[in-house]
Protein backbone atom coordinates (compact mmCIF):
# COMPACT_ATOMS: atom_id res chain seq x y z
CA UNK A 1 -17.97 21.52 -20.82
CA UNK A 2 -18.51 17.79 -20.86
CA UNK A 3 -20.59 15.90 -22.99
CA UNK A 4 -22.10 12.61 -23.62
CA UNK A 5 -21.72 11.11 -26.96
CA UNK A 6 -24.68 11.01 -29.01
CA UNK A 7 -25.79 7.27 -30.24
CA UNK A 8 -24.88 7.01 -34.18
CA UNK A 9 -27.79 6.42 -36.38
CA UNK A 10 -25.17 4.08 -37.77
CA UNK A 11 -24.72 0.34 -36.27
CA UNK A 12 -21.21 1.02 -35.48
CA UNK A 13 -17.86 3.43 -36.11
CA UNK A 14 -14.70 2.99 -35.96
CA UNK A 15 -12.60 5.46 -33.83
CA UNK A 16 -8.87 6.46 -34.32
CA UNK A 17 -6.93 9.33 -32.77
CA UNK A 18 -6.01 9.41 -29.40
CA UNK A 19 -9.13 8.61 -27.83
CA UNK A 20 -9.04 7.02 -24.34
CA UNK A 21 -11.31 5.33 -22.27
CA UNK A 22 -10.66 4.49 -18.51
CA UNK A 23 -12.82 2.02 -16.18
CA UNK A 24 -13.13 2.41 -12.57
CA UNK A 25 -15.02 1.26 -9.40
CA UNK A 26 -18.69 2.05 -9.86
CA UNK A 27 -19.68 5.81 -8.11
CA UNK A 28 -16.37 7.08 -8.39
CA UNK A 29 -16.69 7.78 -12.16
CA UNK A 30 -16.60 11.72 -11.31
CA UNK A 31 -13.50 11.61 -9.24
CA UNK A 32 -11.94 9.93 -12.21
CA UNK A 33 -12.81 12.48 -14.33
CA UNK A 34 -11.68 15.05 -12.16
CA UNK A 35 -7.80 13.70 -11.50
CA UNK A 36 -7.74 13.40 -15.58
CA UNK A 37 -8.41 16.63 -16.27
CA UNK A 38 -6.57 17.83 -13.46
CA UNK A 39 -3.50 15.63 -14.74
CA UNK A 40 -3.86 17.38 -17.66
CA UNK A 41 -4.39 13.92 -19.14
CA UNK A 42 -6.66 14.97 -21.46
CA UNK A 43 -10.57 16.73 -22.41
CA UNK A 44 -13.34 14.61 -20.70
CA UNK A 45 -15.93 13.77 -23.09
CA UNK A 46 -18.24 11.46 -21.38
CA UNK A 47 -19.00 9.61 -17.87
CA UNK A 48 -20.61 6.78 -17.75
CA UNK A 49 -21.33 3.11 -16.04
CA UNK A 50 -17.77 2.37 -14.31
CA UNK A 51 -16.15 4.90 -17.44
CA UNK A 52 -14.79 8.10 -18.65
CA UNK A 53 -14.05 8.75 -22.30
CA UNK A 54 -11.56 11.59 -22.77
CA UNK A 55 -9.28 13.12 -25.63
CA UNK A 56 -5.97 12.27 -24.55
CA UNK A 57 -3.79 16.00 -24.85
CA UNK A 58 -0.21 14.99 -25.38
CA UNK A 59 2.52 12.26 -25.83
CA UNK A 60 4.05 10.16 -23.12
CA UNK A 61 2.79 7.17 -20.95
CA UNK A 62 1.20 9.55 -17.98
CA UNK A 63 -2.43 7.78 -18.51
CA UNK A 64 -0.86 5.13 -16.67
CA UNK A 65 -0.09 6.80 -13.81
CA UNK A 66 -3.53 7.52 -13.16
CA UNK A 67 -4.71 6.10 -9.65
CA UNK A 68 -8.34 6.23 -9.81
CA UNK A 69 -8.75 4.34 -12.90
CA UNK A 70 -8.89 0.47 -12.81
CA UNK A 71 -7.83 0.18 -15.97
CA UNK A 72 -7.04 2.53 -19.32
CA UNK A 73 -7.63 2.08 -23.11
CA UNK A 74 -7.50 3.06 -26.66
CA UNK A 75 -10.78 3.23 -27.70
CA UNK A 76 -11.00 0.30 -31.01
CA UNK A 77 -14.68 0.76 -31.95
CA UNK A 78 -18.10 1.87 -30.65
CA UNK A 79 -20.84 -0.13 -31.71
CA UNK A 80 -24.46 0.32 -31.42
CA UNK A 81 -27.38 -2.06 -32.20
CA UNK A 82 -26.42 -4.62 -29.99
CA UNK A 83 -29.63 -6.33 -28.94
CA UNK A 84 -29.78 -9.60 -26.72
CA UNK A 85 -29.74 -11.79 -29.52
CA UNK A 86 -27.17 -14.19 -30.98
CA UNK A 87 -26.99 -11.97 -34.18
CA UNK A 88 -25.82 -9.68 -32.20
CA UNK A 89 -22.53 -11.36 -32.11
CA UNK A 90 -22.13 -10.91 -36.31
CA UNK A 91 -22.30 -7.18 -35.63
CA UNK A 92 -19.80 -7.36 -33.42
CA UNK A 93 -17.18 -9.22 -35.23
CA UNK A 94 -18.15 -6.94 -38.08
CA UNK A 95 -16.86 -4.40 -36.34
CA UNK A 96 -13.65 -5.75 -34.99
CA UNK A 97 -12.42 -6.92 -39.17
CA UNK A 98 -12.71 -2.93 -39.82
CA UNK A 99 -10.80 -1.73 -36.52
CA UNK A 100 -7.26 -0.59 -37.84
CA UNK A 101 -5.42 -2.63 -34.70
CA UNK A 102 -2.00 -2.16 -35.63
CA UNK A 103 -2.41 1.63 -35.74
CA UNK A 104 -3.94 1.27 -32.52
CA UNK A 105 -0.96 -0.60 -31.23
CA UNK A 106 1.32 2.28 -32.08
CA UNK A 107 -0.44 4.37 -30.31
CA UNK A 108 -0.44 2.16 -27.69
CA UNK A 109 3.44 1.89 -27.54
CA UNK A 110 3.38 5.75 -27.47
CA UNK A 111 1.55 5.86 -24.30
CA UNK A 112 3.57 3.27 -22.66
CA UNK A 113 2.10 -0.17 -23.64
CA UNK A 114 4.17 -3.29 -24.35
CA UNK A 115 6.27 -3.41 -28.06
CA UNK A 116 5.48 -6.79 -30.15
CA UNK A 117 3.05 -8.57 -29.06
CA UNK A 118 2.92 -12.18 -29.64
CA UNK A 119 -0.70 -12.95 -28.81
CA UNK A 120 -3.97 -11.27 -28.96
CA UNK A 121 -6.90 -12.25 -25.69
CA UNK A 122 -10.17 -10.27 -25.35
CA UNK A 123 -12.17 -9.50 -21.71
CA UNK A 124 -15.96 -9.05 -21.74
CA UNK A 125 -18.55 -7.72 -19.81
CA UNK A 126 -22.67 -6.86 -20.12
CA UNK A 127 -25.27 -5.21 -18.24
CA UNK A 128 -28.41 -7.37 -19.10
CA UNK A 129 -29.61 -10.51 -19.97
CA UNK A 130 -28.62 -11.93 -23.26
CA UNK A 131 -29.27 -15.14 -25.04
CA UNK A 132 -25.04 -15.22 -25.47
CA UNK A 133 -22.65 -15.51 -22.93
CA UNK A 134 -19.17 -13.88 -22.34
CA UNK A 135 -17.10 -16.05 -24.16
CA UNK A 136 -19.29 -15.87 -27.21
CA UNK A 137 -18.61 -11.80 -27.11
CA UNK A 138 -14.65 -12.27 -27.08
CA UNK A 139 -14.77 -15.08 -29.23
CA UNK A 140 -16.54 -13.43 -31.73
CA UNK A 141 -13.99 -10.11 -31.64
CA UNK A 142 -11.10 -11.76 -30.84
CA UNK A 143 -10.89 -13.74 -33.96
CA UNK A 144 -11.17 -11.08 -36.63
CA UNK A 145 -8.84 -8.42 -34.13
CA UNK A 146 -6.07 -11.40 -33.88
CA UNK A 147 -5.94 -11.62 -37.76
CA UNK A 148 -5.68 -8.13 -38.12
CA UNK A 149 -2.92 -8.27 -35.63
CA UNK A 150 -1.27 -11.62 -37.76
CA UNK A 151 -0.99 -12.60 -34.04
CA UNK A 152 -2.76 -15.74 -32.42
CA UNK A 153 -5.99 -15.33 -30.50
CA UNK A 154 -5.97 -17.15 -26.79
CA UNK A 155 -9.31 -17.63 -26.22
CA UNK A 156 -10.51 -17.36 -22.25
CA UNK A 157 -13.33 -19.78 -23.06
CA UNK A 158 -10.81 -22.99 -21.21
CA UNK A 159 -10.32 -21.03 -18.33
CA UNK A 160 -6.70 -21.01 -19.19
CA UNK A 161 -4.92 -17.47 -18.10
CA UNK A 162 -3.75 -15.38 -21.40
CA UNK A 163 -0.16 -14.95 -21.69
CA UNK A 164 1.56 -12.02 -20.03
CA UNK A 165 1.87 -8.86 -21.85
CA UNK A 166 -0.47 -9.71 -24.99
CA UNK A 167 -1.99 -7.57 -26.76
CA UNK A 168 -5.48 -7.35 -24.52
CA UNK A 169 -8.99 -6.18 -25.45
CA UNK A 170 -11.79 -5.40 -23.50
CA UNK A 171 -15.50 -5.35 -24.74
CA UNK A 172 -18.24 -3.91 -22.23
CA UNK A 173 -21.92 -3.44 -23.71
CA UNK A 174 -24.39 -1.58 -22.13
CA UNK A 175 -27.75 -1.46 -23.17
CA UNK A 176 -27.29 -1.50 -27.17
CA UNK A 177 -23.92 0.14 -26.89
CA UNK A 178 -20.79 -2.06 -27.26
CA UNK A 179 -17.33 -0.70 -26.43
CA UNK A 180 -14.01 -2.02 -27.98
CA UNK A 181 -11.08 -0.94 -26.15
CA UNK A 182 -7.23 -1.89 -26.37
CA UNK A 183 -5.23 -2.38 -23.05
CA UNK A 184 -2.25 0.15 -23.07
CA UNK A 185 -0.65 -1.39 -19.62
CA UNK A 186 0.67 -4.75 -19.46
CA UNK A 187 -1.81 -5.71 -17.09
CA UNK A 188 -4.89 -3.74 -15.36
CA UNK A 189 -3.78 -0.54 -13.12
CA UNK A 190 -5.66 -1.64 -10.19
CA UNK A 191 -2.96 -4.64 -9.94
CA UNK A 192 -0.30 -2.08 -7.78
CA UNK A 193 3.14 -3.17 -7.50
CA UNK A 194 3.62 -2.51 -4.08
CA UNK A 195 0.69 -5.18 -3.15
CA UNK A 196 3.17 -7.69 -2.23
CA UNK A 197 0.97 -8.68 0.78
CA UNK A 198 -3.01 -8.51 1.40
CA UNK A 199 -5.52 -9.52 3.25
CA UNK A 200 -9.28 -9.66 3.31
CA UNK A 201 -10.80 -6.64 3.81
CA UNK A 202 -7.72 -4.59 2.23
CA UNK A 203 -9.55 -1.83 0.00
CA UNK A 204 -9.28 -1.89 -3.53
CA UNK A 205 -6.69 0.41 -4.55
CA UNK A 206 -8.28 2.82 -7.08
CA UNK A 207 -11.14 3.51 -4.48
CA UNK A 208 -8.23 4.46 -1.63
CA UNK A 209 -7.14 6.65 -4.42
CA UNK A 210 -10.49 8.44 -4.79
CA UNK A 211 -10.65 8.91 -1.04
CA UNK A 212 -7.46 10.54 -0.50
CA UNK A 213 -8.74 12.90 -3.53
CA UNK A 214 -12.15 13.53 -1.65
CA UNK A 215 -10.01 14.16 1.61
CA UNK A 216 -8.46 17.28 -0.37
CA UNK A 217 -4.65 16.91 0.00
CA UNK A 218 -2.44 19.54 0.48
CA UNK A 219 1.54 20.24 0.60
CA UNK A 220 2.84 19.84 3.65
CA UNK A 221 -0.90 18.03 5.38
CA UNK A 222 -0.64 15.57 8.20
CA UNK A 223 -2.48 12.11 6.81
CA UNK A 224 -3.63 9.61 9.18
CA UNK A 225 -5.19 6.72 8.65
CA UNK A 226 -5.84 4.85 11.91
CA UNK A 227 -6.82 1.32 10.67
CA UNK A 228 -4.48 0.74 7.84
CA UNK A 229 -4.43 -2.71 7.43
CA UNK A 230 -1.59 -3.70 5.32
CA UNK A 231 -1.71 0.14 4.12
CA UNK A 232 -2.88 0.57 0.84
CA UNK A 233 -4.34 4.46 1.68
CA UNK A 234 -1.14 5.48 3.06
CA UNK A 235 0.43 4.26 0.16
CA UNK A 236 -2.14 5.34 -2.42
CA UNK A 237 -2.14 9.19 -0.19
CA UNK A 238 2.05 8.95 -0.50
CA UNK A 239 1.15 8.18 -4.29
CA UNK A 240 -0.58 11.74 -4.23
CA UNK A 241 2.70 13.67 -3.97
CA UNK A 242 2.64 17.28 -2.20
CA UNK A 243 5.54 16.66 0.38
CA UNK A 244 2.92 15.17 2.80
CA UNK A 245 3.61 14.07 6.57
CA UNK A 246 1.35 10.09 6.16
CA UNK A 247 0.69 8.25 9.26
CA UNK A 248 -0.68 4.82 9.19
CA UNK A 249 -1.67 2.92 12.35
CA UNK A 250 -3.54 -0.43 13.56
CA UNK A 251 -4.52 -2.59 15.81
CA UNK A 252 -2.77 -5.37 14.58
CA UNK A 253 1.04 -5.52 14.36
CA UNK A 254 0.79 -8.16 11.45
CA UNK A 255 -1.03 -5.88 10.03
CA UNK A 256 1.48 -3.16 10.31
CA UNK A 257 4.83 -5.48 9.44
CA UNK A 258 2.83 -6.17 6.15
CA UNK A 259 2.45 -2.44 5.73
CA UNK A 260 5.76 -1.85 6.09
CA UNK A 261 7.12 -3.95 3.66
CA UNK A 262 3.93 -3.18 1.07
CA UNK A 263 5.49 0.43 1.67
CA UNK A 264 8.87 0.23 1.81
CA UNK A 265 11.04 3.03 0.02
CA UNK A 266 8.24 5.90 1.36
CA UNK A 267 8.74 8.16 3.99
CA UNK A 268 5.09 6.91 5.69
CA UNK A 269 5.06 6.47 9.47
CA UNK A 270 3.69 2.97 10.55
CA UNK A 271 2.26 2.67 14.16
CA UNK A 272 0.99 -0.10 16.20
CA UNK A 273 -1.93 1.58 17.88
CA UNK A 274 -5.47 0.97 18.57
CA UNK A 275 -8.01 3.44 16.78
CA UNK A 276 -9.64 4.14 19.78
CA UNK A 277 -6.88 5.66 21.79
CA UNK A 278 -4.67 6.94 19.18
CA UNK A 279 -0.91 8.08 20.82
CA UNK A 280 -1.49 11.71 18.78
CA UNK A 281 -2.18 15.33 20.36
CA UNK A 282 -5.25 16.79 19.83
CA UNK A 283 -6.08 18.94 16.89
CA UNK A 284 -2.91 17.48 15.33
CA UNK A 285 -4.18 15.80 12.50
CA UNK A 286 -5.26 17.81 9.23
CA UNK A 287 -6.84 14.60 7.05
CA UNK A 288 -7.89 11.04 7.95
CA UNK A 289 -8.68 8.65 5.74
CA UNK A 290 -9.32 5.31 6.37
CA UNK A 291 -11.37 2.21 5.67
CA UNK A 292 -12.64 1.45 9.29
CA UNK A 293 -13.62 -2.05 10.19
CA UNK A 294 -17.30 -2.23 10.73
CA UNK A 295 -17.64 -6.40 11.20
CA UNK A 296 -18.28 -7.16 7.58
CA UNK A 297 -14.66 -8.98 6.20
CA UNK A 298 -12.50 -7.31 9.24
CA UNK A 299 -14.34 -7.19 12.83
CA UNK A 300 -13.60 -4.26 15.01
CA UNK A 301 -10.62 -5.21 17.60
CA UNK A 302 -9.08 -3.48 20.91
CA UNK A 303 -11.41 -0.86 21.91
CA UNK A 304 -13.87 -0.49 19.34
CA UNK A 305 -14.97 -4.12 19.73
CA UNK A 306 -16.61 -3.03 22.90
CA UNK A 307 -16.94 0.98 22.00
CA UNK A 308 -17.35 1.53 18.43
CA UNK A 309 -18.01 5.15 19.28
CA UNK A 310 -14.68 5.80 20.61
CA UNK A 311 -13.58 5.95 16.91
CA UNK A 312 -15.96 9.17 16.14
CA UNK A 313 -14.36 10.80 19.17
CA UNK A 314 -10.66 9.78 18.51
CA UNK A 315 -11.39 11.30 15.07
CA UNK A 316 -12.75 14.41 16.14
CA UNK A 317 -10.20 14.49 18.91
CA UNK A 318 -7.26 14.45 16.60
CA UNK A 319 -8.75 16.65 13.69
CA UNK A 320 -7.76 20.01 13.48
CA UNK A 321 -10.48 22.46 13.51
CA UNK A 322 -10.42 22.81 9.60
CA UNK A 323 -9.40 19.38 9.56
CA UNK A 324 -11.20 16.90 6.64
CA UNK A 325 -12.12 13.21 6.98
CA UNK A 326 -13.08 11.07 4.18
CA UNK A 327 -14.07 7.11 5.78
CA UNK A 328 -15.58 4.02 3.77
CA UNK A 329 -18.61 3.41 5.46
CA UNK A 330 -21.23 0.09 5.23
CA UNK A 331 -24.60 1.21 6.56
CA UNK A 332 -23.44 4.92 6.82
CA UNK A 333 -26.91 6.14 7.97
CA UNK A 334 -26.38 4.10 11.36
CA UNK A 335 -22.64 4.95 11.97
CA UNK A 336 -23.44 9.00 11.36
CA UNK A 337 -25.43 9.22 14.13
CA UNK A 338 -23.08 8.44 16.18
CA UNK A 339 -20.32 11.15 13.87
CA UNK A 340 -22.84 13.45 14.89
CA UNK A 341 -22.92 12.95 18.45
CA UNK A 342 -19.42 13.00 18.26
CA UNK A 343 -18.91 16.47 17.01
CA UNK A 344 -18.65 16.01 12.76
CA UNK A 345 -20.77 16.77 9.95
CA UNK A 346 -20.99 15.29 7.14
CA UNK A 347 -20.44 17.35 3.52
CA UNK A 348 -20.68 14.63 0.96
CA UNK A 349 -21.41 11.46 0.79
CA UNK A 350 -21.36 8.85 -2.48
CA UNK A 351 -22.56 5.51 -2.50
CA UNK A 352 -19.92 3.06 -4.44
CA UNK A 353 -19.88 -1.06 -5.56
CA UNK A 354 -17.00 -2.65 -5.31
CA UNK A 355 -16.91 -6.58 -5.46
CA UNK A 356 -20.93 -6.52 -4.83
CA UNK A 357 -20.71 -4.56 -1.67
CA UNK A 358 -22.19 -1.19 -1.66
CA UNK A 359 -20.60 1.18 0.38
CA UNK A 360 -20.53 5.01 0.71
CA UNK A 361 -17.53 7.64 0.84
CA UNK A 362 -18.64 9.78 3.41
CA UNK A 363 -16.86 13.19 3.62
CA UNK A 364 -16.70 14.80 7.51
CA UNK A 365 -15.43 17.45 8.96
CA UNK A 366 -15.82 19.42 12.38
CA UNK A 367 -18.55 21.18 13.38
């Protein structure tokens, strides 16, 4: 059973062990959870704003293949009594002089983090107003953390970029709640190697991640995804494993050279084709999952400019009767009538916020 950790009467603890904490696109905190315990990453402990805390189970440097998660750390400190005022700031960098960081970069270098670091940079974030700013928070912490380190501290405060493959903090408060957490990747795991080339309205990896998991993938499952863009969920759904047939088609055939390349060395299938007459048999198709454009970043091209509900009927069309569809959807409520019309109900949807858009994962599948 999972279960949220109580607020300490005290203003703040230190943590050791193997504790973990891993950040993620906002709404898709459960389908974190669910691919770490699945992993067998590790005991969930608590979801919360954009995180899951969990016990990490075992040795190795598996947390960082995890595809959901923006970003992983060792948990350095929880500390509560964080109010909005500047004193606030003295608590914190109380905290960070009694964090034991070079035990925490052992463990780091056990799960796969960088050896030696020569620098030390902190990250911050708050929900809230405060009478402090960012740079005060990682100012404040990164200090005291770079001396226990005997490392320097680059501040961020100079807009200057930190040096690659510090040692990197991050501090998030939320309400009176600060988090201290070490980086155990040399950089954040939303920053996918294959993204050699993107574009705007190319979905954020981790969220491509969490719909292939809602689309339910299964050994030996025919993927498409009919407006793949430069093909981050074909690559993300290839990412999944299970010996997987992956389609990925568009419109655009810059689009699809630049998914090609972003995919090279997988077995995916790219297609020029337009998403309202797709060149595949009916019933055919056991998953989609795609990121359709809808005329926010991307506008709608070939047929759907001028009939936007031939994608709900292509979809359907192509679907096998048992078939699943998980779709990124802006204004879902007006695009679901027309699902509906089209033959597909919907069995879950959850509303998301990525870069201050809120869209929802909508789960379909034939009625």
């Amino acid at each position: 059973m999972r279960r949220s950790f109580a607020a300490s009467r005290c203003r703040s603890r230190v943590v050791t062990g193997a504790r973990l904490v891993a950040r993620t696109v906002r709404g898709i905190e459960s389908i974190l959870a669910d691919e770490i315990q699945a992993s067998g990453l590790g005991t969930v402990e608590h979801e919360g704003h954009r995180e899951v805390w969990f016990q990490h189970l075992g040795p190795g440097p598996r947390v960082l293949d995890l595809r959901c998660a923006d970003d992983v750390f060792v948990f350095g400190a929880v500390v509560h009594g964080v109010d909005r005022t500047k004193a606030s700031l003295r608590v914190l960098a109380a905290a960070a002089e009694a964090v034991p960081v070079r035990d925490l970069q052992a463990l780091r270098e056990t799960l796969g983090g960088p050896r030696q670091p020569m620098s030390l940079d902190v990250s911050a974030s708050f929900l809230g107003r405060r009478n402090f700013n960012r740079y005060d928070v990682e100012d404040a912490v990164g200090a005291p953390l770079a001396a226990r380190a005997d490392v320097p501290y680059h501040s961020r405060r100079a807009g200057v970029a930190p040096p690659h493959e510090g040692m990197s903090w991050r501090v998030t408060v939320d309400g009176d709640r600060a988090l201290l957490g070490l980086r155990i990747g040399p950089g954040p795991l939303h920053r996918r190697s294959y993204r050699r080339i993107t574009r705007a309205g190319s979905v954020h990896p981790p969220l491509a991640a969490a719909l292939v998991r809602l689309a339910e993938p299964f050994t030996g499952a025919r993927v498409l995804d009919p407006c793949c863009g430069v093909g981050t969920i074909p690559i993300e759904a290839a990412a999944a494993g299970g010996a997987m047939s992956i389609i990925g088609s568009d419109h655009d055939r810059v689009a699809i050279r630049a998914a090609k390349a972003n995919g090279e060395g997988t077995s995916i299938s790219w297609v020029t084709a337009d998403a309202g007459s797709l060149p595949l048999a009916h019933r055919s198709v056991d998953l989609v999952v795609t990121n359709p454009p809808w005329n926010r970043q991307v506008p709608p091209a070939g047929l759907l400019a001028d009939h936007p509900t031939r994608f709900w009927r292509e979809l359907r069309r192509v679907l096998q009767p048992q078939g699943r569809a998980a779709v990124l959807l802006p204004d879902a409520d007006d695009h679901l009538v027309d699902a509906t019309k089209a033959g597909l109900t919907t069995h879950d949807r959850r509303l998301v916020s990525v870069f201050g858009a809120h869209p929802e994962i909508v789960v379909l599948q034939p009625s």
